[in-house]
C-alpha atoms as a PDB file:
ATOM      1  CA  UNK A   1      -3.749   6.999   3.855  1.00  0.00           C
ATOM      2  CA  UNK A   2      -3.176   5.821   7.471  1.00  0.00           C
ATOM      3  CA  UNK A   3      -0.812   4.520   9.725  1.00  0.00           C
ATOM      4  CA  UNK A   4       2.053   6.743   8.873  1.00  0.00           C
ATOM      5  CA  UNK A   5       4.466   7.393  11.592  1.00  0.00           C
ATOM      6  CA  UNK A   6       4.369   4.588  13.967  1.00  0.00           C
ATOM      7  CA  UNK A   7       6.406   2.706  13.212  1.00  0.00           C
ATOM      8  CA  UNK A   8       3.725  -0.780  13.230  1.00  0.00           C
ATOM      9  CA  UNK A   9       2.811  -2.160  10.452  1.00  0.00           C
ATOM     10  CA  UNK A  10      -0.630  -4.003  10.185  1.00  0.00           C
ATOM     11  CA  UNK A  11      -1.054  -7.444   8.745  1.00  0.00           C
ATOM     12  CA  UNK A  12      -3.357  -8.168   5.484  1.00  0.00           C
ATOM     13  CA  UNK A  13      -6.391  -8.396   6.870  1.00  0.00           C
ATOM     14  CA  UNK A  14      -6.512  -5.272   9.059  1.00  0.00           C
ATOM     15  CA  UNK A  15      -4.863  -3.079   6.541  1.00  0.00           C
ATOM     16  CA  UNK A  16      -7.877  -4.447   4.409  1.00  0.00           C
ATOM     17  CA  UNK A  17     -10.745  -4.428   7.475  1.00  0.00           C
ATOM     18  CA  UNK A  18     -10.081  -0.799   7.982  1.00  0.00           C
ATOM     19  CA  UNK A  19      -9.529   0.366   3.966  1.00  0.00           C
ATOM     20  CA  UNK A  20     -13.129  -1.526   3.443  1.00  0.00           C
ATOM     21  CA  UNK A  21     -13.992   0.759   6.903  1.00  0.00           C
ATOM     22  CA  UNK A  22     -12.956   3.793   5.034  1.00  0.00           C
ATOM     23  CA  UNK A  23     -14.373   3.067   1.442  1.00  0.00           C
ATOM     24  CA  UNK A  24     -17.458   2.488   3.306  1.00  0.00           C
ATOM     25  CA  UNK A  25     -17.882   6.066   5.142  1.00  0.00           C
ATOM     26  CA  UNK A  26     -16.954   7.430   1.634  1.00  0.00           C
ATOM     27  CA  UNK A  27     -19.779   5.738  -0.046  1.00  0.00           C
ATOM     28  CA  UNK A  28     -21.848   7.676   2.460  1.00  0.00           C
ATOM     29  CA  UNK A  29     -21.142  10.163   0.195  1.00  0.00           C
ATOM     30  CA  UNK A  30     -21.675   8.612  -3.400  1.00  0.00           C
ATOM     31  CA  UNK A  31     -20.698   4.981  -4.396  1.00  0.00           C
ATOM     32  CA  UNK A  32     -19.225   6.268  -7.172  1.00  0.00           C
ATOM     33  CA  UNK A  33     -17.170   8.508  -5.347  1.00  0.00           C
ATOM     34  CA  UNK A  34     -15.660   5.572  -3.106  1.00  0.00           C
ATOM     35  CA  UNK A  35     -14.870   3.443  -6.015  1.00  0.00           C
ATOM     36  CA  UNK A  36     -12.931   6.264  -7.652  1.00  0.00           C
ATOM     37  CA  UNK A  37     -11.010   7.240  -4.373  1.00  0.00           C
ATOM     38  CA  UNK A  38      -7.599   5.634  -4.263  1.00  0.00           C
ATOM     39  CA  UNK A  39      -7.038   4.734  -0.407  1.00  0.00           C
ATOM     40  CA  UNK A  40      -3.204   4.069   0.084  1.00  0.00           C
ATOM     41  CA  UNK A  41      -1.162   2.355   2.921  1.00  0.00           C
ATOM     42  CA  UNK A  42       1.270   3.865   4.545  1.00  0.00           C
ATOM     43  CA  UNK A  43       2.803   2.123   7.153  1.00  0.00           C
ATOM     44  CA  UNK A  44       5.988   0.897   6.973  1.00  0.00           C
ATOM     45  CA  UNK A  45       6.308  -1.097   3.790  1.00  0.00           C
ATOM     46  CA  UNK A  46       8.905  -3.557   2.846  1.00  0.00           C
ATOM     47  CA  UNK A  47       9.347  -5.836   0.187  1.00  0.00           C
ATOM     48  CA  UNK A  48       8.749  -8.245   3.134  1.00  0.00           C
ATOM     49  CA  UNK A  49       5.060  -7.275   3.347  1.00  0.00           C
ATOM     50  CA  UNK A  50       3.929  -4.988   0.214  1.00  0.00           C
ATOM     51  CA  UNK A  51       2.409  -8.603  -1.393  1.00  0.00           C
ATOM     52  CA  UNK A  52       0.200  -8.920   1.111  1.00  0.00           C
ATOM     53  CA  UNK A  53      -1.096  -5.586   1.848  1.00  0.00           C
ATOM     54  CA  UNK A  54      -1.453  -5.146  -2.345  1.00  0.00           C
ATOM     55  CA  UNK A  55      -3.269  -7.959  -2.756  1.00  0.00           C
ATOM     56  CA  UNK A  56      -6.096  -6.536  -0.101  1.00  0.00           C
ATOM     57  CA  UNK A  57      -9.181  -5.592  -2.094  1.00  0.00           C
ATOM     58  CA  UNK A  58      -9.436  -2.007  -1.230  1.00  0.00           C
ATOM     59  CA  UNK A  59      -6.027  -1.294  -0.643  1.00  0.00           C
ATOM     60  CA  UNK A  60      -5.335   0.666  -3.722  1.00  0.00           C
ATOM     61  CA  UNK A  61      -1.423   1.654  -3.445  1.00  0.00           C
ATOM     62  CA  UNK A  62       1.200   1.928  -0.792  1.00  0.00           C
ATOM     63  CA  UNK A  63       3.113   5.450   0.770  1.00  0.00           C
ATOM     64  CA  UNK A  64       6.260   4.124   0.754  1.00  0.00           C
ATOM     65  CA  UNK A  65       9.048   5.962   3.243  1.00  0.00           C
ATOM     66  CA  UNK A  66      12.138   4.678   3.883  1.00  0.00           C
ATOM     67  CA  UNK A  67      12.546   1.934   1.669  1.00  0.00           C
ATOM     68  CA  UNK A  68      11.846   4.287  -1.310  1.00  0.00           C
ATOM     69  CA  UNK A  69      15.536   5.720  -0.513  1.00  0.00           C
ATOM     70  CA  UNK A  70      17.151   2.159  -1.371  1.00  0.00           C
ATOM     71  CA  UNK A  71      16.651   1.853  -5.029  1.00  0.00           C
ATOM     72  CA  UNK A  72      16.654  -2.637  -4.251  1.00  0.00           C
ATOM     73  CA  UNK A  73      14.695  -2.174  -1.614  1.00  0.00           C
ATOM     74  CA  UNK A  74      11.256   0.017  -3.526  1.00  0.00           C
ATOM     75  CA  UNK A  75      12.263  -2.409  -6.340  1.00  0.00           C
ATOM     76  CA  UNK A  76      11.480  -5.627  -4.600  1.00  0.00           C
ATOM     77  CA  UNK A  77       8.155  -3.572  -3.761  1.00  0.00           C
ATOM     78  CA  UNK A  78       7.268  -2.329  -6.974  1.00  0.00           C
ATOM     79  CA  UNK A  79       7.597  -5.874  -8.264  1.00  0.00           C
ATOM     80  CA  UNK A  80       5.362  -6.640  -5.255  1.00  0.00           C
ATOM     81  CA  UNK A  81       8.135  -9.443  -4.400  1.00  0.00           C
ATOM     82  CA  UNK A  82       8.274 -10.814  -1.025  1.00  0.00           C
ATOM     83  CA  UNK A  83      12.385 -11.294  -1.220  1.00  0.00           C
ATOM     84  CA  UNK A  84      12.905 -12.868   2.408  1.00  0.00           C
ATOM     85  CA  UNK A  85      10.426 -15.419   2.044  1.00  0.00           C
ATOM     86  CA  UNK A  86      10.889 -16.570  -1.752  1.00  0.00           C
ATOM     87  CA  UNK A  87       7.075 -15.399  -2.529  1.00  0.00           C
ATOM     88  CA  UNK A  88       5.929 -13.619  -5.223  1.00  0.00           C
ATOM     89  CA  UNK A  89       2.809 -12.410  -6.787  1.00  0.00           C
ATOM     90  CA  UNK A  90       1.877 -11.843 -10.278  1.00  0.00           C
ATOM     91  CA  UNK A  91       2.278  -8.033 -11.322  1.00  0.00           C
ATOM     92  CA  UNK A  92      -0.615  -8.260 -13.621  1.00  0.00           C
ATOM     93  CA  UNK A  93      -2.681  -9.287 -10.294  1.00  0.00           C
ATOM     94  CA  UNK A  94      -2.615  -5.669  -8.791  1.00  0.00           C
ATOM     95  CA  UNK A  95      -3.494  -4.072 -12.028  1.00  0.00           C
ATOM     96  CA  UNK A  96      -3.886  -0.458  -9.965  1.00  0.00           C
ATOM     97  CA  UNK A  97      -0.928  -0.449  -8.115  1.00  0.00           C
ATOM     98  CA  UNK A  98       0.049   3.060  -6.886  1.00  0.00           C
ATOM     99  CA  UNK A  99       3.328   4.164  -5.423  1.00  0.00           C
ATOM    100  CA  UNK A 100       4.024   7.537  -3.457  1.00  0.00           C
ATOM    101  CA  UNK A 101       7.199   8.634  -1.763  1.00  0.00           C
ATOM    102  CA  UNK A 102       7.717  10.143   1.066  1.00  0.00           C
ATOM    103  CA  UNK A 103      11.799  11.711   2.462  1.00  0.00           C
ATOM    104  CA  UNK A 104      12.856  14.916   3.888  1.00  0.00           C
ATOM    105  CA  UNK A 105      13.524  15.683   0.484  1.00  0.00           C
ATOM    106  CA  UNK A 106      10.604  14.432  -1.629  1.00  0.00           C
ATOM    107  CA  UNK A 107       6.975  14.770  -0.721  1.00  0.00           C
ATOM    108  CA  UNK A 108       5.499  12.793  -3.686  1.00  0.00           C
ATOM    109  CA  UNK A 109       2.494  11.160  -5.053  1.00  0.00           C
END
């Protein structure tokens, strides 16, 4: 998990440069090991962007904040539905897709 807290969100391809960076130290470790960690990104997601940064290889899952306290709004991302742009992707494309939570009120994985 990284990015949380600053309110930036990466695009695609550096959400998915620096998860492969990460998956990479792990399999320092044991390749096995990396392939089993879940790596999750955490900043800011919106049904606006969670396609994208799903679709990235080694991002396994999204921390979703605020938009987890608009039931629409984590439903356009759980359905990994762009809604401003029309775009979708196919659910059965992101077949490990893992949601957390985060609010004052609910720490949550």
């Amino acid at each position: 998990m990284w990015a949380i807290g600053t309110g930036k969100v990466a695009g695609p391809e550096q959400a998915q440069d620096v998860h492969a960076a990460i998956r990479a130290q792990l399999a320092k470790i044991g390749r096995d090991f990396a392939e089993k960690t879940l790596l999750l990104y955490g900043g800011s997601v919106k049904g606006a962007n969670a396609a994208g940064l799903l679709a990235c290889t080694d991002v396994d899952g999204a921390l979703v904040e605020g938009a987890s306290l608009d039931a629409a709004a984590f439903a356009a991302i759980a359905r990994g539905r762009a809604d401003d742009c029309g775009q979708g992707v196919n659910p059965g494309a992101i077949p490990s897709m893992k949601f957390g939570t985060i609010s004052p009120k609910f720490h949550g994985y």
